[in-house]
PDB file of N, CA and C in Angstrom:
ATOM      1  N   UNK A   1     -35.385-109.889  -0.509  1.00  0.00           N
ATOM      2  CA  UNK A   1     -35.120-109.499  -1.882  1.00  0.00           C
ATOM      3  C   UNK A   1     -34.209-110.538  -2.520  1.00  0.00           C
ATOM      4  N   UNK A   2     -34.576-110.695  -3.688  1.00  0.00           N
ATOM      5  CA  UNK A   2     -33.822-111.680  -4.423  1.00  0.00           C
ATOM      6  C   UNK A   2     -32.776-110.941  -5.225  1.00  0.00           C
ATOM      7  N   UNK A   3     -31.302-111.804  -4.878  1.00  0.00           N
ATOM      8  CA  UNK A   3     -30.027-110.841  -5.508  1.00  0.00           C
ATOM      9  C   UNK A   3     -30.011-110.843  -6.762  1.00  0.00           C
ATOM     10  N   UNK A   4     -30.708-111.805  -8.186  1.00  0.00           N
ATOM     11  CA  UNK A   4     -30.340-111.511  -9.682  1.00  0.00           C
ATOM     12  C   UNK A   4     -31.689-110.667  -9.546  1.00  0.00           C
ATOM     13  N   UNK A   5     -33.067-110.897  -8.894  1.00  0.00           N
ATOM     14  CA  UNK A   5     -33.924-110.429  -9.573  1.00  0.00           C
ATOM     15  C   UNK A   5     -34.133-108.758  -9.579  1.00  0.00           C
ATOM     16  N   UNK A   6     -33.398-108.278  -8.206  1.00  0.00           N
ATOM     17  CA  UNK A   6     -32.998-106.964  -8.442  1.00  0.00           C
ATOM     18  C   UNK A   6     -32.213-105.938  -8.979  1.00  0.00           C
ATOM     19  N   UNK A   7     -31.028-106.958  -9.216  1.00  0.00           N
ATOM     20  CA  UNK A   7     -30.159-106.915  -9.782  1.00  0.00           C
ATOM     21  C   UNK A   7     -30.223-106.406 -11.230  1.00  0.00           C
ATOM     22  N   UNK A   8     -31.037-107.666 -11.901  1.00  0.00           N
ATOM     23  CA  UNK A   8     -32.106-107.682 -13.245  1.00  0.00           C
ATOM     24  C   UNK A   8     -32.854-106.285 -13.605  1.00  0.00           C
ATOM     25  N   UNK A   9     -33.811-106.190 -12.609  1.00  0.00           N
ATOM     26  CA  UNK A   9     -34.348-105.076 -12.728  1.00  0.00           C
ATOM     27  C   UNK A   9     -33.911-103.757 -12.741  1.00  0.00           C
ATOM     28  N   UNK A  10     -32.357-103.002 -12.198  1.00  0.00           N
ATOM     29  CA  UNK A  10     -32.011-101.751 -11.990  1.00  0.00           C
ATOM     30  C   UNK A  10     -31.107-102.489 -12.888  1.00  0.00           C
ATOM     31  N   UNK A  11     -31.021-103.361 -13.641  1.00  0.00           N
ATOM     32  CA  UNK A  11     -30.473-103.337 -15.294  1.00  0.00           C
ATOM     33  C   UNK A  11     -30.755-103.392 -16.298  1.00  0.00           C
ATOM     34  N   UNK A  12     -32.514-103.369 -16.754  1.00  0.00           N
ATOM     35  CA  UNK A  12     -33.205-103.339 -17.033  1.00  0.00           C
ATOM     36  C   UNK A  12     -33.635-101.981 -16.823  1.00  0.00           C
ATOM     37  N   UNK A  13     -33.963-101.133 -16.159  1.00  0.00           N
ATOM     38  CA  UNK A  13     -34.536 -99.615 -16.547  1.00  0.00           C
ATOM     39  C   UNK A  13     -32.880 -98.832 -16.806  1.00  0.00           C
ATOM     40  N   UNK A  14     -32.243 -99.401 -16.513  1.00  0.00           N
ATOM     41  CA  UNK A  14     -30.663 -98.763 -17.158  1.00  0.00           C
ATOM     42  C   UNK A  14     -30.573 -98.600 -18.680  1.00  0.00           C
ATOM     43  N   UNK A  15     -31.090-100.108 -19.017  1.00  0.00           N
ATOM     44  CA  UNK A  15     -31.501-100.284 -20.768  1.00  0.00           C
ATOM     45  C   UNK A  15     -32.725 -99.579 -21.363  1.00  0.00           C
ATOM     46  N   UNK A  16     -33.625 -99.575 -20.179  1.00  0.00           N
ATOM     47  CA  UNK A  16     -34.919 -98.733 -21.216  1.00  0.00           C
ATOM     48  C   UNK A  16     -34.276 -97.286 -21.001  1.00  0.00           C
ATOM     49  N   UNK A  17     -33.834 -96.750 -20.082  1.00  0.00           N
ATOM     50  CA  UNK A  17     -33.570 -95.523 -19.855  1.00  0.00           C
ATOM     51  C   UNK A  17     -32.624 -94.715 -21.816  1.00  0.00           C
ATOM     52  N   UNK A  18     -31.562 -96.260 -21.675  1.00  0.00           N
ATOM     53  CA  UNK A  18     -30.742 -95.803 -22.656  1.00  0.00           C
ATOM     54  C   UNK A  18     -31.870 -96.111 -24.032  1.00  0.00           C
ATOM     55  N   UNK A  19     -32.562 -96.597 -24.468  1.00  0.00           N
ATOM     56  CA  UNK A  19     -33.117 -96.520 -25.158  1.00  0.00           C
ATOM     57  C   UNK A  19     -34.254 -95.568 -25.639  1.00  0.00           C
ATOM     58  N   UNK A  20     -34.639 -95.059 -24.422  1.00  0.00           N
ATOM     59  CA  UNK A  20     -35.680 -93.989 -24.478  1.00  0.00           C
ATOM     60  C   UNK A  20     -34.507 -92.441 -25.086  1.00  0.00           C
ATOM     61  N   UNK A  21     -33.225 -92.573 -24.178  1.00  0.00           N
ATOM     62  CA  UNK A  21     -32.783 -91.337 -24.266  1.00  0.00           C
ATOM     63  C   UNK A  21     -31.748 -91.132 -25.171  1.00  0.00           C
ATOM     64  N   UNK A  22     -30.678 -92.624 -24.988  1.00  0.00           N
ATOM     65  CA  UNK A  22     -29.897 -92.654 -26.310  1.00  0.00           C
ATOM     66  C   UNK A  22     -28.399 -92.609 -25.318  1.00  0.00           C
ATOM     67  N   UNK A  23     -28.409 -92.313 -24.014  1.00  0.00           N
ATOM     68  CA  UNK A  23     -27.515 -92.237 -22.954  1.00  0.00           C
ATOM     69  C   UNK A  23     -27.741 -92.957 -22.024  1.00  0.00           C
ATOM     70  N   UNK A  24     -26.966 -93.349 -21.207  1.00  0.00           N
ATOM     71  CA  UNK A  24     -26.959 -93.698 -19.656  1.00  0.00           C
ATOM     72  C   UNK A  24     -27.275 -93.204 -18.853  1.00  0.00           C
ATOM     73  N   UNK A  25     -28.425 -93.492 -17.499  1.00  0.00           N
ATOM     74  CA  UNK A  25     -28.796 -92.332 -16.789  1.00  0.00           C
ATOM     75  C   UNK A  25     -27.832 -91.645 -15.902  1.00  0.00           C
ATOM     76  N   UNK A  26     -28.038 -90.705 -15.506  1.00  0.00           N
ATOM     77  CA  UNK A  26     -27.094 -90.014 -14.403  1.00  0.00           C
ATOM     78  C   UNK A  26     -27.157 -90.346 -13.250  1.00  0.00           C
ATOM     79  N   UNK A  27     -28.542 -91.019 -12.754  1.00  0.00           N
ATOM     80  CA  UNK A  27     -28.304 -91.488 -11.568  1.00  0.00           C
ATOM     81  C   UNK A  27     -29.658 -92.622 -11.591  1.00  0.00           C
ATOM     82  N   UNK A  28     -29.655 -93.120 -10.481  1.00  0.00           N
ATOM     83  CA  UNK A  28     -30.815 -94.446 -10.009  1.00  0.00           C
ATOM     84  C   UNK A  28     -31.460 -93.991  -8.517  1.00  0.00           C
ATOM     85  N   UNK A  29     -32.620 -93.909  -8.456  1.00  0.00           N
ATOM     86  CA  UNK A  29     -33.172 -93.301  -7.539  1.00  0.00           C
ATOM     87  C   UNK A  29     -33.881 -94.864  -6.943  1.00  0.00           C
ATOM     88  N   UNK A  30     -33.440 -95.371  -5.785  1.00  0.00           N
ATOM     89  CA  UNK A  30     -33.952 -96.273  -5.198  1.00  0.00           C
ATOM     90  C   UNK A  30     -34.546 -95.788  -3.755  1.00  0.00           C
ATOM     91  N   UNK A  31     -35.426 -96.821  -3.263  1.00  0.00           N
ATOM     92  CA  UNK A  31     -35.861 -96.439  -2.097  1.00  0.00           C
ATOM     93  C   UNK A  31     -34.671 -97.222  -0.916  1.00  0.00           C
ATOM     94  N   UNK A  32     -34.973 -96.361   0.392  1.00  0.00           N
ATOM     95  CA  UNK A  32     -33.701 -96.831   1.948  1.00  0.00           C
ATOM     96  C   UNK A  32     -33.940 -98.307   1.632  1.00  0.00           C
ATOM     97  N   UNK A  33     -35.007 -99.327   1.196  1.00  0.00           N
ATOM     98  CA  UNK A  33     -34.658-100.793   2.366  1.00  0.00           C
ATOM     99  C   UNK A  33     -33.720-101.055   0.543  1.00  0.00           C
ATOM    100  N   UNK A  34     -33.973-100.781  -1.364  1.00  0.00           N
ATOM    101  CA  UNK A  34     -33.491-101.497  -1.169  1.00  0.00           C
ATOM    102  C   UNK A  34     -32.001-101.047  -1.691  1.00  0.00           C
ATOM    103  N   UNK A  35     -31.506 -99.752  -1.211  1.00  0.00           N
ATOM    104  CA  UNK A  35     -30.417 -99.197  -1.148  1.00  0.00           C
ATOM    105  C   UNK A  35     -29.657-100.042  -0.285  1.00  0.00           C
ATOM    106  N   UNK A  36     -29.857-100.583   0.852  1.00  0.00           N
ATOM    107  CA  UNK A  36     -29.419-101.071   2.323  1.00  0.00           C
ATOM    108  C   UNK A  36     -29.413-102.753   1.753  1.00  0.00           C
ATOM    109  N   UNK A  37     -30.298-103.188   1.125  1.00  0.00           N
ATOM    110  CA  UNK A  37     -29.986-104.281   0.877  1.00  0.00           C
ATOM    111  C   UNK A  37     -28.779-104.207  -0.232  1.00  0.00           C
ATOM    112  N   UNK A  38     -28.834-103.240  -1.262  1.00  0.00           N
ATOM    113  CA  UNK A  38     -27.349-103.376  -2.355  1.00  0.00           C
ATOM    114  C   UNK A  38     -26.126-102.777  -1.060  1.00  0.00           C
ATOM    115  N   UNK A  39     -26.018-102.331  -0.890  1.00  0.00           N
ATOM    116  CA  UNK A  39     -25.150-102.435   0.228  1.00  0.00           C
ATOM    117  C   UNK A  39     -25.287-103.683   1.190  1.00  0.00           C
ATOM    118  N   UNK A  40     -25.566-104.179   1.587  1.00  0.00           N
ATOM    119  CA  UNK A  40     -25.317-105.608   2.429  1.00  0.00           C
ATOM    120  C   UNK A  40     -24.802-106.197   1.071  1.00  0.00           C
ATOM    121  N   UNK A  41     -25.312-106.418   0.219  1.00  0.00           N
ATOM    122  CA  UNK A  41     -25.184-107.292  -0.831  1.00  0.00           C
ATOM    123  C   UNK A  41     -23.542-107.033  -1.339  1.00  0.00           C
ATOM    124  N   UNK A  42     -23.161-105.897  -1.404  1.00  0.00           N
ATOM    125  CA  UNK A  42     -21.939-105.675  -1.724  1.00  0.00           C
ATOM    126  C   UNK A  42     -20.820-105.933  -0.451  1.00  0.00           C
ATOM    127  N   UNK A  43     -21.232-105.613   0.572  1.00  0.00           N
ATOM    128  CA  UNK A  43     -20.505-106.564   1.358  1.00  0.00           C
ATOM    129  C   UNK A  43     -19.791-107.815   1.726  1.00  0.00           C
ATOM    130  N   UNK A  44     -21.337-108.274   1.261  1.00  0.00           N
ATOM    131  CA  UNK A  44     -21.120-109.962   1.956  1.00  0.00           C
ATOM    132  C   UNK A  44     -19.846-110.392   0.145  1.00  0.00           C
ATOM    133  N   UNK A  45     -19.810-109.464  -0.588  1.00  0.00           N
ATOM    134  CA  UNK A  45     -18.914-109.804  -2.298  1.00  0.00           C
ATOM    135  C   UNK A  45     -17.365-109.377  -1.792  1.00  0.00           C
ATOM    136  N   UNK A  46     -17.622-109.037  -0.407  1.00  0.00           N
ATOM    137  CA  UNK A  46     -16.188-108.038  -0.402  1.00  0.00           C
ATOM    138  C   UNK A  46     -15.985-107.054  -1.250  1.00  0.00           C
ATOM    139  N   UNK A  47     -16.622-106.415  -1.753  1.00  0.00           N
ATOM    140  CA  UNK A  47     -16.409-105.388  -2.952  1.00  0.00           C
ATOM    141  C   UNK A  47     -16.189-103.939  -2.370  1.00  0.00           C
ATOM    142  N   UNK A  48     -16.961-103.490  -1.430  1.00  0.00           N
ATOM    143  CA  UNK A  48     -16.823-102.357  -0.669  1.00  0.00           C
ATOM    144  C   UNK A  48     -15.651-102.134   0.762  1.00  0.00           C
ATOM    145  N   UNK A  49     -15.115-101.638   0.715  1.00  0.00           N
ATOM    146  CA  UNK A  49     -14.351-101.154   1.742  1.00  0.00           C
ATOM    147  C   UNK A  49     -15.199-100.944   3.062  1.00  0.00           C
ATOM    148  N   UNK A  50     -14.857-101.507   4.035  1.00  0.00           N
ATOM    149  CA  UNK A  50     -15.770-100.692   5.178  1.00  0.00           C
ATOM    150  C   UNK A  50     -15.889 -99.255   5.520  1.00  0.00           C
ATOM    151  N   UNK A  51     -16.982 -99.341   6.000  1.00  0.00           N
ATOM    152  CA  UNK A  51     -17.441 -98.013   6.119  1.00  0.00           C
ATOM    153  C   UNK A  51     -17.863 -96.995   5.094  1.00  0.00           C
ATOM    154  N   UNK A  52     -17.504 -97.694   3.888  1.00  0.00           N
ATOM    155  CA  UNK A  52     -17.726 -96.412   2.805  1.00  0.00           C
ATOM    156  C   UNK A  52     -19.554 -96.728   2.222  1.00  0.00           C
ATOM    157  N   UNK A  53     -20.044 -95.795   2.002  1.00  0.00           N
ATOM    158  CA  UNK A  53     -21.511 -95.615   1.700  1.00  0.00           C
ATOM    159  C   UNK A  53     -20.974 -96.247  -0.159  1.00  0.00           C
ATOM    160  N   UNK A  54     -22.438 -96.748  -0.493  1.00  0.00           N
ATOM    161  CA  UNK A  54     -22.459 -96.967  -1.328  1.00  0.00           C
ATOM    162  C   UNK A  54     -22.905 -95.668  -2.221  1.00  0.00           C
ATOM    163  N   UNK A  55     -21.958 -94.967  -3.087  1.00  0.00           N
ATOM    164  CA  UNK A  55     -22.605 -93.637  -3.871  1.00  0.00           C
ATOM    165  C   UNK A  55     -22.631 -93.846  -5.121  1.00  0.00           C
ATOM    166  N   UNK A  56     -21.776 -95.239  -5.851  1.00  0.00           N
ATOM    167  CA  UNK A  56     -21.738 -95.252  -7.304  1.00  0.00           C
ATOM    168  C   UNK A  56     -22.145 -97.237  -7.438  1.00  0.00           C
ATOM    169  N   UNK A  57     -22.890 -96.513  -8.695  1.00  0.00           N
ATOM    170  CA  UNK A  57     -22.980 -98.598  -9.293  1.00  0.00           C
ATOM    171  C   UNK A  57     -23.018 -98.517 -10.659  1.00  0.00           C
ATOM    172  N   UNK A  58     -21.553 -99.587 -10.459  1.00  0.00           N
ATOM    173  CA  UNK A  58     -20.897 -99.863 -11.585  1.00  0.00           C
ATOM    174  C   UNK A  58     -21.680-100.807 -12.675  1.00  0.00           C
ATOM    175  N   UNK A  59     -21.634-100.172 -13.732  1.00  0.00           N
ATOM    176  CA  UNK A  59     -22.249-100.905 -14.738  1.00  0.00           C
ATOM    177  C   UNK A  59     -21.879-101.102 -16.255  1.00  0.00           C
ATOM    178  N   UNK A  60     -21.879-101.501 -17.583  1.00  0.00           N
ATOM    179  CA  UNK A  60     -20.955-101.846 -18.347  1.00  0.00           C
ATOM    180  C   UNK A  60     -20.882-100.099 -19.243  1.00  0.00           C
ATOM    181  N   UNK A  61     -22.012 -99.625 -18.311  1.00  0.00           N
ATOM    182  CA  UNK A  61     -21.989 -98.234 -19.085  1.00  0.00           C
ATOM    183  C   UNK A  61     -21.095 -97.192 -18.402  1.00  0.00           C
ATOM    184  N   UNK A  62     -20.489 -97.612 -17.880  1.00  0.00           N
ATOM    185  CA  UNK A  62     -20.260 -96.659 -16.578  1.00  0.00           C
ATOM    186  C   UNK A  62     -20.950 -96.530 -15.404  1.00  0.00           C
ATOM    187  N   UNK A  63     -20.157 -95.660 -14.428  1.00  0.00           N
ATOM    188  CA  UNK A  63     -20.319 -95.471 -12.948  1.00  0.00           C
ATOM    189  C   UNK A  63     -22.255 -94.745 -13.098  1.00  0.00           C
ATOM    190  N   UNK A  64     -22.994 -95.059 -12.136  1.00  0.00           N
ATOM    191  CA  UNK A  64     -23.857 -94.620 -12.257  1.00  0.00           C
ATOM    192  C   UNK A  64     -23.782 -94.300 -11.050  1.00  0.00           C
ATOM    193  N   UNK A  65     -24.633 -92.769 -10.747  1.00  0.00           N
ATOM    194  CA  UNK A  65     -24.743 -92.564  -9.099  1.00  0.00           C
ATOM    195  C   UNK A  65     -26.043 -93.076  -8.574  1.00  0.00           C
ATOM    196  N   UNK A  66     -26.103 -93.551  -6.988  1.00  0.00           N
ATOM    197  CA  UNK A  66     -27.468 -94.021  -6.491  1.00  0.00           C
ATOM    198  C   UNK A  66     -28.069 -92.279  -5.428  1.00  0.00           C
ATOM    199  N   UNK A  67     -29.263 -92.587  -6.045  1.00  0.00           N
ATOM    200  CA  UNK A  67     -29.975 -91.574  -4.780  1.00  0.00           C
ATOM    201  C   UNK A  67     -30.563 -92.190  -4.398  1.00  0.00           C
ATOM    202  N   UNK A  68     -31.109 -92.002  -2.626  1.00  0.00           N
ATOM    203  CA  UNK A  68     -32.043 -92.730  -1.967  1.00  0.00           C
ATOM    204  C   UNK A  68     -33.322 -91.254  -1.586  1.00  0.00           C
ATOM    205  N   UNK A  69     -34.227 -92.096  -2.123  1.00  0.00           N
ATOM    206  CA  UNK A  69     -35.677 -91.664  -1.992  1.00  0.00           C
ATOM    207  C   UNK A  69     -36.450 -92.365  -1.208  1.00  0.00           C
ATOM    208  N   UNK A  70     -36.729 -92.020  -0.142  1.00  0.00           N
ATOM    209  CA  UNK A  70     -37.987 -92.554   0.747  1.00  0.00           C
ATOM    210  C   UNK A  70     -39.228 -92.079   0.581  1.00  0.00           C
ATOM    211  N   UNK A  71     -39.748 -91.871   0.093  1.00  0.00           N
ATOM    212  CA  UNK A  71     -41.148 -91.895  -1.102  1.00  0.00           C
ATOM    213  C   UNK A  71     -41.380 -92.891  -1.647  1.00  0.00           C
ATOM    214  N   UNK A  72     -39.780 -93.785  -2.323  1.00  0.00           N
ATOM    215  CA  UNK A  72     -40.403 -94.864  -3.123  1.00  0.00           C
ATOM    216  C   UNK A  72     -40.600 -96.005  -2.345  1.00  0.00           C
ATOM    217  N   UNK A  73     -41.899 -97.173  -3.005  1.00  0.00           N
ATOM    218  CA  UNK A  73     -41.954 -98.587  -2.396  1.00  0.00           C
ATOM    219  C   UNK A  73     -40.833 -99.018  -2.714  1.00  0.00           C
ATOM    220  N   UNK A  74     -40.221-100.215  -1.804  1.00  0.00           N
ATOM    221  CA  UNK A  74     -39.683-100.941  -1.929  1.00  0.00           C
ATOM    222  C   UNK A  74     -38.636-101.103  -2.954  1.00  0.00           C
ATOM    223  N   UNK A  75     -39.588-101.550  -4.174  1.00  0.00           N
ATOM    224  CA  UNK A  75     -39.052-102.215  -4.875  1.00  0.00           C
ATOM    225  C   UNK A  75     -38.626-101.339  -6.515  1.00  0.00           C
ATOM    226  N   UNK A  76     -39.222-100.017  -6.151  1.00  0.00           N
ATOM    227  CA  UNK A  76     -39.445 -98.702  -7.361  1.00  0.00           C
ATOM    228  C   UNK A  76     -37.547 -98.835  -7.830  1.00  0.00           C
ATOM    229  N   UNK A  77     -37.461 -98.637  -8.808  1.00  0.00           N
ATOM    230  CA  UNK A  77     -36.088 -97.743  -9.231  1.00  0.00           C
ATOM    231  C   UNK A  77     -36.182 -96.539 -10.543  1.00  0.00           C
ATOM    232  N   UNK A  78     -35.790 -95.844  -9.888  1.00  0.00           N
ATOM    233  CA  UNK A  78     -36.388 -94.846 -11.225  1.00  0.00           C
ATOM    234  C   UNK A  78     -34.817 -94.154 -11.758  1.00  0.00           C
ATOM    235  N   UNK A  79     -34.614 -94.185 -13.463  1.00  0.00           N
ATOM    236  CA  UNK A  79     -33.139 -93.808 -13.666  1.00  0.00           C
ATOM    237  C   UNK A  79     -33.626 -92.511 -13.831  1.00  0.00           C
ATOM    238  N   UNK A  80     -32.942 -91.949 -14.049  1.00  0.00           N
ATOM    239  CA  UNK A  80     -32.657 -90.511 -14.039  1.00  0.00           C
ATOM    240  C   UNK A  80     -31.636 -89.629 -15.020  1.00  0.00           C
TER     241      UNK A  80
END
């Protein structure tokens, strides 16, 4: 996985989300591999404390929560 291009993208349905609804979603429904990759990813930034699960992603809108869905491919993010 590429780190802006996913990055890009679950910032990007953050914006259509707010545009469709007029708010920020309540949460981001990603699938396990690429939940596990934003977690590695926040790691290797030092940003996370060890051991702590990744449950919120910060964004200029505020804290957004992540759910993990194993249903979705890969690469799905769906706001919520």
């Amino acid at each position: 996985m590429n780190f802006f291009d996913a990055y890009d993208e679950i910032f990007a349905r953050i914006e259509e989300y707010i545009r469709e609804h007029g708010t920020p979603p309540h949460a981001l429904v990603v699938s396990p591999s690429l939940y596990q990759w934003l977690c590695d990813c926040r790691k290797e930034q030092l940003v996370q404390p060890r051991g702590e699960d990744l449950i919120w992603f910060d964004t200029p809108h505020g804290k957004i929560r992540l759910v993990i869905d194993e249903r979705l491919d890969p690469y799905e993010i769906i706001a919520e």
